[in-house]
PDB file of N, CA and C in Angstrom:
ATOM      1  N   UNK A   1      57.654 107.650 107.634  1.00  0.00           N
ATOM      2  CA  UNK A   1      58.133 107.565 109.007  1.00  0.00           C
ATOM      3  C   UNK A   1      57.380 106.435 109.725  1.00  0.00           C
ATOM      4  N   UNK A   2      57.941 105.625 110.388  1.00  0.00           N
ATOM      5  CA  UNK A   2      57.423 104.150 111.017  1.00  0.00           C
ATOM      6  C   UNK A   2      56.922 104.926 112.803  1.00  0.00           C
ATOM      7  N   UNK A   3      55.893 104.426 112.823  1.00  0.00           N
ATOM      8  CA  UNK A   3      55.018 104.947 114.242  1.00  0.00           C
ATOM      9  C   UNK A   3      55.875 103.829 115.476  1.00  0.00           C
ATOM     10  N   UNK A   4      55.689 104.328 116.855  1.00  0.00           N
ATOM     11  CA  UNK A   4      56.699 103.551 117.466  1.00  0.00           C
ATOM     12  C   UNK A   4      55.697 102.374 117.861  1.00  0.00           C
ATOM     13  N   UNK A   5      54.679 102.462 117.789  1.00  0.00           N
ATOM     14  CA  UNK A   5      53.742 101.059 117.924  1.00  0.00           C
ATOM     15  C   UNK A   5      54.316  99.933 116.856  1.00  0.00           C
ATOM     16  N   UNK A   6      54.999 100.686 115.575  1.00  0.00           N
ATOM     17  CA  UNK A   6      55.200  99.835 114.277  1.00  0.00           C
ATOM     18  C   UNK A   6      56.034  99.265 114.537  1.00  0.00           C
ATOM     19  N   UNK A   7      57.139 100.065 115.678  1.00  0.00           N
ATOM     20  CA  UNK A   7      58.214  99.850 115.587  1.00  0.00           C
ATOM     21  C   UNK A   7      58.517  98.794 116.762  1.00  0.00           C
ATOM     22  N   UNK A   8      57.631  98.952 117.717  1.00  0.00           N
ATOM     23  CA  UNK A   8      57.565  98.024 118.742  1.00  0.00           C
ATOM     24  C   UNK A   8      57.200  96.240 118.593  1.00  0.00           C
ATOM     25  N   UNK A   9      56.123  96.057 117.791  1.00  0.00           N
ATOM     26  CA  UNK A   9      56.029  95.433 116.406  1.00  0.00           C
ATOM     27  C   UNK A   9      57.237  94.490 115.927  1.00  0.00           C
ATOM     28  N   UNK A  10      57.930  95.635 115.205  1.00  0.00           N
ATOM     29  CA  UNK A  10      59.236  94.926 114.945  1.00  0.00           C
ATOM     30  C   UNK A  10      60.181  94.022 115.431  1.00  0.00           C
ATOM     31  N   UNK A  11      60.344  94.760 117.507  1.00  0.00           N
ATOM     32  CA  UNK A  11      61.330  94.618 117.851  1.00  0.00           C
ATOM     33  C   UNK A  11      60.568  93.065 118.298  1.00  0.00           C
ATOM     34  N   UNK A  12      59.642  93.848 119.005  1.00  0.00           N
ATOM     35  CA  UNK A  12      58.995  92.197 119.655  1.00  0.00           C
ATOM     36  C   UNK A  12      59.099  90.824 118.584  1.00  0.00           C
ATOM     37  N   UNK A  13      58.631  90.932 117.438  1.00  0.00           N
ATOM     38  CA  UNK A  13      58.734  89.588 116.352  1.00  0.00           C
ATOM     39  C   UNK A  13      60.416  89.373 116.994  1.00  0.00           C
ATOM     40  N   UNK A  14      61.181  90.325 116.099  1.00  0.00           N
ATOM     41  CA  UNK A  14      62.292  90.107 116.612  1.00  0.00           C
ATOM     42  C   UNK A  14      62.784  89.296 117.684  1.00  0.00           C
ATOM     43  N   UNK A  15      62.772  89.737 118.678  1.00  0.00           N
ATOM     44  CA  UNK A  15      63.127  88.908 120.081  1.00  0.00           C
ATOM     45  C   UNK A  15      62.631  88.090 119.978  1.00  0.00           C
ATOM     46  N   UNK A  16      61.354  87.638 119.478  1.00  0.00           N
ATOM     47  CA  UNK A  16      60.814  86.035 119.826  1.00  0.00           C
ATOM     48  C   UNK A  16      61.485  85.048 118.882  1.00  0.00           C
ATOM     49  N   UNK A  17      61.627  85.581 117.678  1.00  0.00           N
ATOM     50  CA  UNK A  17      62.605  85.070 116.571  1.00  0.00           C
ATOM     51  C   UNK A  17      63.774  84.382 117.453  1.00  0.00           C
ATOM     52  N   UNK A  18      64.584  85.363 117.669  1.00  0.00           N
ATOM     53  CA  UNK A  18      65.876  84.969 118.823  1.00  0.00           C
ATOM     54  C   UNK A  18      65.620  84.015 119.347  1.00  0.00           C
ATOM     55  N   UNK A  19      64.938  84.383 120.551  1.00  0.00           N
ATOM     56  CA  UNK A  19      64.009  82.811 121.336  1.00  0.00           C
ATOM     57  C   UNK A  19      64.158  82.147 120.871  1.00  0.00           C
ATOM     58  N   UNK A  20      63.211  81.439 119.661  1.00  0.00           N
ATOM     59  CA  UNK A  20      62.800  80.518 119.031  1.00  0.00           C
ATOM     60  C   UNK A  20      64.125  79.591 118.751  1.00  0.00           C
ATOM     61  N   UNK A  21      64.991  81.109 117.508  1.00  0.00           N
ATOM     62  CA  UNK A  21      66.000  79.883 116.783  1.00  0.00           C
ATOM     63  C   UNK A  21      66.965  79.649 118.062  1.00  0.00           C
ATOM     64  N   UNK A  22      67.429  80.333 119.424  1.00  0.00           N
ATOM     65  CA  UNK A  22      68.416  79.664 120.271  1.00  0.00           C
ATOM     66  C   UNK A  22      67.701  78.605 120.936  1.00  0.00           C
ATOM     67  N   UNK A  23      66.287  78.858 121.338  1.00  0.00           N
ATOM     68  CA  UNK A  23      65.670  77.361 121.584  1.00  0.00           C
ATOM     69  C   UNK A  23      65.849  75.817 120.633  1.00  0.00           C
ATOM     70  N   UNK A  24      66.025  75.991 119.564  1.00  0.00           N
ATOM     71  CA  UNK A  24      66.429  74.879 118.505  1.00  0.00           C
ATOM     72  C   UNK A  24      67.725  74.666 118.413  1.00  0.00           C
ATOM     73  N   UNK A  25      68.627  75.663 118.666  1.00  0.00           N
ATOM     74  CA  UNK A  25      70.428  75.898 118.855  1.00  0.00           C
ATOM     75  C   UNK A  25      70.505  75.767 117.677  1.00  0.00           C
ATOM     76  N   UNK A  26      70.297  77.262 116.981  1.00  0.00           N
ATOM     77  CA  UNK A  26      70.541  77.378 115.269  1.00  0.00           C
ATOM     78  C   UNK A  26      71.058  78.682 115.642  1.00  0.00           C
ATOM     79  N   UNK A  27      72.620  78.850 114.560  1.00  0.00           N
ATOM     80  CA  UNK A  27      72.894  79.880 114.797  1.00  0.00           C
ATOM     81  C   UNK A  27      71.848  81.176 113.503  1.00  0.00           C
ATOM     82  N   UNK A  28      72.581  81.864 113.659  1.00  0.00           N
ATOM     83  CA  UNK A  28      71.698  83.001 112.639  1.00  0.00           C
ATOM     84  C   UNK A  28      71.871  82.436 111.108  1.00  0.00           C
ATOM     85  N   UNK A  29      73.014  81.979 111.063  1.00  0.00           N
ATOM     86  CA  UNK A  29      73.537  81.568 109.271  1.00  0.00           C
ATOM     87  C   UNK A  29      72.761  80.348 109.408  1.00  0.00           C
ATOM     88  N   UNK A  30      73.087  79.537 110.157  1.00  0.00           N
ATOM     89  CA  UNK A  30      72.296  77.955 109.997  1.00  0.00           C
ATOM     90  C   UNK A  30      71.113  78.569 109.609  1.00  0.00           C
ATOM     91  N   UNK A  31      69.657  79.431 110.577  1.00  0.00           N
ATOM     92  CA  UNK A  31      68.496  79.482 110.126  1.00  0.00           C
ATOM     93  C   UNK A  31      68.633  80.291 108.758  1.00  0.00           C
ATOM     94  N   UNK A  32      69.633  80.945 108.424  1.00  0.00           N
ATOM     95  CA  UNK A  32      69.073  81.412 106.950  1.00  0.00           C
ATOM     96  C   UNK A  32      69.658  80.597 106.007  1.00  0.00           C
ATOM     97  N   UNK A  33      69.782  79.803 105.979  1.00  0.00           N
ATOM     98  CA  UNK A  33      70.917  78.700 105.496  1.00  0.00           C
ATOM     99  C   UNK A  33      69.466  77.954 104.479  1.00  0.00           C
ATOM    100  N   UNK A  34      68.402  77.281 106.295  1.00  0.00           N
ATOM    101  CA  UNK A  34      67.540  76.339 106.228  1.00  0.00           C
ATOM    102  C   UNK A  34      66.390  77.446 105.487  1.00  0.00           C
ATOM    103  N   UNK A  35      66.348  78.915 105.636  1.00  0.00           N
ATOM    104  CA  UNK A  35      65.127  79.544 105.265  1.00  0.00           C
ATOM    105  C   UNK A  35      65.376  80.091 104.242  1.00  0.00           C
ATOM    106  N   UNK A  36      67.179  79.935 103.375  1.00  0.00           N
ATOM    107  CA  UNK A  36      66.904  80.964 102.218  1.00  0.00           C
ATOM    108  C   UNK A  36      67.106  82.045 102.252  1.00  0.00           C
ATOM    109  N   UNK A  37      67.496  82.430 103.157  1.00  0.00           N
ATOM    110  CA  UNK A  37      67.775  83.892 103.725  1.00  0.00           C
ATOM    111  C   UNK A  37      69.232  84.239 104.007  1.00  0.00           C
ATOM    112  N   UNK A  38      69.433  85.590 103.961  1.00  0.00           N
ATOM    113  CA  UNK A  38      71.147  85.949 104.093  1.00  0.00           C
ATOM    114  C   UNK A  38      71.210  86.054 105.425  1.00  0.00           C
ATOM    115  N   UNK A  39      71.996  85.738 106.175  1.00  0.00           N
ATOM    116  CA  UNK A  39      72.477  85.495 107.473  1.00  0.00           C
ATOM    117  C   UNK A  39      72.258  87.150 107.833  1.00  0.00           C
ATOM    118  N   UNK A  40      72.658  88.254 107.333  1.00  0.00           N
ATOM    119  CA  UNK A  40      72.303  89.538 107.746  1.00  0.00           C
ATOM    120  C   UNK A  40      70.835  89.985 107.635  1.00  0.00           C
ATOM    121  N   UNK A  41      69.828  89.244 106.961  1.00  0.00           N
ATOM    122  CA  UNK A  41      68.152  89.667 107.130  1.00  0.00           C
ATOM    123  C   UNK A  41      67.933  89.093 108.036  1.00  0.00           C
ATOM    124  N   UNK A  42      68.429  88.010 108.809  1.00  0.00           N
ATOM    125  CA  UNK A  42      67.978  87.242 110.080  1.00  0.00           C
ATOM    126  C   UNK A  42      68.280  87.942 110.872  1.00  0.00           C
ATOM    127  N   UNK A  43      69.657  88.988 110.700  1.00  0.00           N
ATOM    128  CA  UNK A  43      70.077  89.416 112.379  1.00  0.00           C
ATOM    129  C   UNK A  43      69.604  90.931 112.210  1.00  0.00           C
ATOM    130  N   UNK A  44      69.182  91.493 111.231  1.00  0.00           N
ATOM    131  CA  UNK A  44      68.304  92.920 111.013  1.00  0.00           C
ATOM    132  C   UNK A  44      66.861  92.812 111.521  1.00  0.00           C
ATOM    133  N   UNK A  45      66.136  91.243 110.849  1.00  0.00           N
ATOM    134  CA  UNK A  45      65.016  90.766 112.071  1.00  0.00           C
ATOM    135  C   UNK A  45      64.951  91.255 113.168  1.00  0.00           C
ATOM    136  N   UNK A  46      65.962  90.276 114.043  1.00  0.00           N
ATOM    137  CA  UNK A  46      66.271  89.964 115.133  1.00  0.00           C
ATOM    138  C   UNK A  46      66.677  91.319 115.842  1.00  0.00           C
ATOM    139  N   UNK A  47      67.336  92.193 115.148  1.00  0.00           N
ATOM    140  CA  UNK A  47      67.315  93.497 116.122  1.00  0.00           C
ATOM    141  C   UNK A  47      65.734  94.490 115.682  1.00  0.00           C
ATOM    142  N   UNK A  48      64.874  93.734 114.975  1.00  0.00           N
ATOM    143  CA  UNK A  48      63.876  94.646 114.590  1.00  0.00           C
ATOM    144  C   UNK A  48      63.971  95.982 113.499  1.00  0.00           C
ATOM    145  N   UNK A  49      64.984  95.894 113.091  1.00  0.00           N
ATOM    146  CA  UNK A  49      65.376  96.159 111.505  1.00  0.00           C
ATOM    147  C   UNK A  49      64.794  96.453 110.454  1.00  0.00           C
ATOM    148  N   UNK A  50      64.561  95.232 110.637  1.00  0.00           N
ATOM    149  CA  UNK A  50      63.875  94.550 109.074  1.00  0.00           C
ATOM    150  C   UNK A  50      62.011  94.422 109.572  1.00  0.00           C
ATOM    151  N   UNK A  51      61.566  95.280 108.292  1.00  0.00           N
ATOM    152  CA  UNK A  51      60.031  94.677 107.903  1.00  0.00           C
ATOM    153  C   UNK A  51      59.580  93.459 107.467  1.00  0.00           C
ATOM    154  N   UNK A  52      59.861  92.389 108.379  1.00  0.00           N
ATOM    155  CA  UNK A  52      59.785  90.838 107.678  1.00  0.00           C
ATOM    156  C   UNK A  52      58.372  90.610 106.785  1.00  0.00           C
ATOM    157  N   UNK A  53      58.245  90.116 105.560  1.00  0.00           N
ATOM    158  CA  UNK A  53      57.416  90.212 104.851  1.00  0.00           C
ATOM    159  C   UNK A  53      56.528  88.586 105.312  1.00  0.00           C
ATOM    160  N   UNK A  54      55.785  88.152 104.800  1.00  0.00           N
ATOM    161  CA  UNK A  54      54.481  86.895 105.284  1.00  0.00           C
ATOM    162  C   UNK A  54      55.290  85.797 104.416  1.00  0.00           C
ATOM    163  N   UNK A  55      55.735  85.867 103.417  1.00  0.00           N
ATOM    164  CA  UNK A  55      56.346  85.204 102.502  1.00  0.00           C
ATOM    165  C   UNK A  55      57.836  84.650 103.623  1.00  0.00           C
ATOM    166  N   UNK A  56      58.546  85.240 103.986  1.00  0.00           N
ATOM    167  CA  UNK A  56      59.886  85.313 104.474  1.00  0.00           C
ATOM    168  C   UNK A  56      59.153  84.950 106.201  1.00  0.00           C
ATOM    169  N   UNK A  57      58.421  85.175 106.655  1.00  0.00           N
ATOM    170  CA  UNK A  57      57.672  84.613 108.101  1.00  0.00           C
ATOM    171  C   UNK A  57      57.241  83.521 107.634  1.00  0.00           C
ATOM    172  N   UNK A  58      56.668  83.058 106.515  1.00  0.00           N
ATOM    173  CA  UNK A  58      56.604  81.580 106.831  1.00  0.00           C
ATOM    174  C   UNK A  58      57.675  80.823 105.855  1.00  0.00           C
ATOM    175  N   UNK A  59      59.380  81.215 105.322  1.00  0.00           N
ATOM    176  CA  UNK A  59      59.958  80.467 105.023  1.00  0.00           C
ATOM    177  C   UNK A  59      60.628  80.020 106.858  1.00  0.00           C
ATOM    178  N   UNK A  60      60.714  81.236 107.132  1.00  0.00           N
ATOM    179  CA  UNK A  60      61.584  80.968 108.452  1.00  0.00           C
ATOM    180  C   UNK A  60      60.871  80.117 109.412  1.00  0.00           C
ATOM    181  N   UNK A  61      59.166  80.445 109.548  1.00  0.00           N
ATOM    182  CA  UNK A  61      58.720  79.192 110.308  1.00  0.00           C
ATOM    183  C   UNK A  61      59.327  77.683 109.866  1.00  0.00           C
ATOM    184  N   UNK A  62      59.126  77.544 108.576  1.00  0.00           N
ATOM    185  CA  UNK A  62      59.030  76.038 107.994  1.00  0.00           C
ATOM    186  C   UNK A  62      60.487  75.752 108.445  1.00  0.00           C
ATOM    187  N   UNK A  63      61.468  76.569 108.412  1.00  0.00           N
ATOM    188  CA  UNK A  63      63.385  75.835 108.783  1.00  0.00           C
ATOM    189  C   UNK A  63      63.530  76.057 110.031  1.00  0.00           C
ATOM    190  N   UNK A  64      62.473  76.561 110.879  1.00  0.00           N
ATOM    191  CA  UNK A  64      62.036  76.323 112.577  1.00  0.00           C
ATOM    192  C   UNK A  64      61.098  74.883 112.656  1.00  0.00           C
ATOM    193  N   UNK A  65      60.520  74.541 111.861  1.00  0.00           N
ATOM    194  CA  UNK A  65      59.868  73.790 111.799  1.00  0.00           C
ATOM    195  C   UNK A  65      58.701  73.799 113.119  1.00  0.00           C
ATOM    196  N   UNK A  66      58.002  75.001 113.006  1.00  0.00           N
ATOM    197  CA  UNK A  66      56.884  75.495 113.648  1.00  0.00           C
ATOM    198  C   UNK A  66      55.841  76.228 112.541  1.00  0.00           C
ATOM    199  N   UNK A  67      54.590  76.443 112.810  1.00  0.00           N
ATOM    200  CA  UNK A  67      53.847  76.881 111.760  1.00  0.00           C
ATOM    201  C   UNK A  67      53.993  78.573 112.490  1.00  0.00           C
ATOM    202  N   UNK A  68      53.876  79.279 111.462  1.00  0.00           N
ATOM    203  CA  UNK A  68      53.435  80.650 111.205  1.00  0.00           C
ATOM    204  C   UNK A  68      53.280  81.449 112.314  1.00  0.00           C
ATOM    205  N   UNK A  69      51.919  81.052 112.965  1.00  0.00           N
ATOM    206  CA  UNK A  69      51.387  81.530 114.114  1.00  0.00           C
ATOM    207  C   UNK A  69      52.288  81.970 115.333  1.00  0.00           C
ATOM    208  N   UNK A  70      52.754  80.893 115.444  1.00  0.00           N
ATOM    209  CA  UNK A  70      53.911  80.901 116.911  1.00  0.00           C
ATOM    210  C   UNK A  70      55.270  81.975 116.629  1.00  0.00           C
ATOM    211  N   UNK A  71      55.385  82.246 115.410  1.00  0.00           N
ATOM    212  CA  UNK A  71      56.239  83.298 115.070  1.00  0.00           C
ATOM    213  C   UNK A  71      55.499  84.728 115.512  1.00  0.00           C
ATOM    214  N   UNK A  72      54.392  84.389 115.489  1.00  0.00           N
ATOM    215  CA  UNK A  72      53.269  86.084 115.645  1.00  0.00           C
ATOM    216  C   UNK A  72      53.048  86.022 117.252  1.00  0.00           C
ATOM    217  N   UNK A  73      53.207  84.837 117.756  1.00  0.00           N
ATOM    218  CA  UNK A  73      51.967  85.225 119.307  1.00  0.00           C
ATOM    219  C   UNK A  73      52.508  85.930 120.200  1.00  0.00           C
ATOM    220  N   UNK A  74      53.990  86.293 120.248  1.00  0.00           N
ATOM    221  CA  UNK A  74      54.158  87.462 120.822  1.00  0.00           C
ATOM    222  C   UNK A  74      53.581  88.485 120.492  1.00  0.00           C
ATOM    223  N   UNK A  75      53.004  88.469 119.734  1.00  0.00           N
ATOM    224  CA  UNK A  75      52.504  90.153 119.335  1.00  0.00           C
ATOM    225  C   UNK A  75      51.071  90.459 119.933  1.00  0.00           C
ATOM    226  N   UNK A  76      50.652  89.087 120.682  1.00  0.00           N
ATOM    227  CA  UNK A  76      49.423  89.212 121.199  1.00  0.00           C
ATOM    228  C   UNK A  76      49.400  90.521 122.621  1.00  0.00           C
ATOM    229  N   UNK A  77      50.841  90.904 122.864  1.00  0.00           N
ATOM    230  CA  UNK A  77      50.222  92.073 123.954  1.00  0.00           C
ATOM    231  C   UNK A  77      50.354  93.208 123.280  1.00  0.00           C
ATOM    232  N   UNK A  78      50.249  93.730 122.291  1.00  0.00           N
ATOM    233  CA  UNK A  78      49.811  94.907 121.303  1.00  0.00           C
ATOM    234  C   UNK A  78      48.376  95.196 121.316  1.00  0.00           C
ATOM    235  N   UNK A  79      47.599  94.405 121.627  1.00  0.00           N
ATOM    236  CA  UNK A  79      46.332  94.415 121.761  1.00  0.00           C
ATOM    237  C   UNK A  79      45.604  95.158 123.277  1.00  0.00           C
TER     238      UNK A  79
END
């Protein structure tokens, strides 16, 4: 069973994900297109879905063409 802190977690990456790729004007297929990814793990992300793994966070940074980090710093108010 996923704790709702885990789950909060989720959603937040999520939404910033969103952010990010409509800030670049990539649709969901384009970024999984550029990351390798099926257009439905991007939008399971994106609703907080999906347990994005470190491997798959930094293919999607690199076809954002941002490093790693900036995919996480929303998560800095969990703290």
């Amino acid at each position: 069973m996923i704790s709702m802190k885990e789950q909060k977690v989720k959603e937040l990456f999520g939404a910033h994900l969103r952010k990010l790729r409509l800030s670049k004007e990539l649709s969901q297929e384009e970024l999984a297109l550029l990351a390798g990814l099926d257009r439905t793990y991007i939008g399971g992300v994106e609703r907080g879905e999906r347990n994005v793994s470190l491997i798959n966070i930094c293919r999607i940074a690199e076809a954002l063409s941002i490093s790693p980090d900036l995919l996480l710093s929303d998560l800095k108010e969990l703290n």
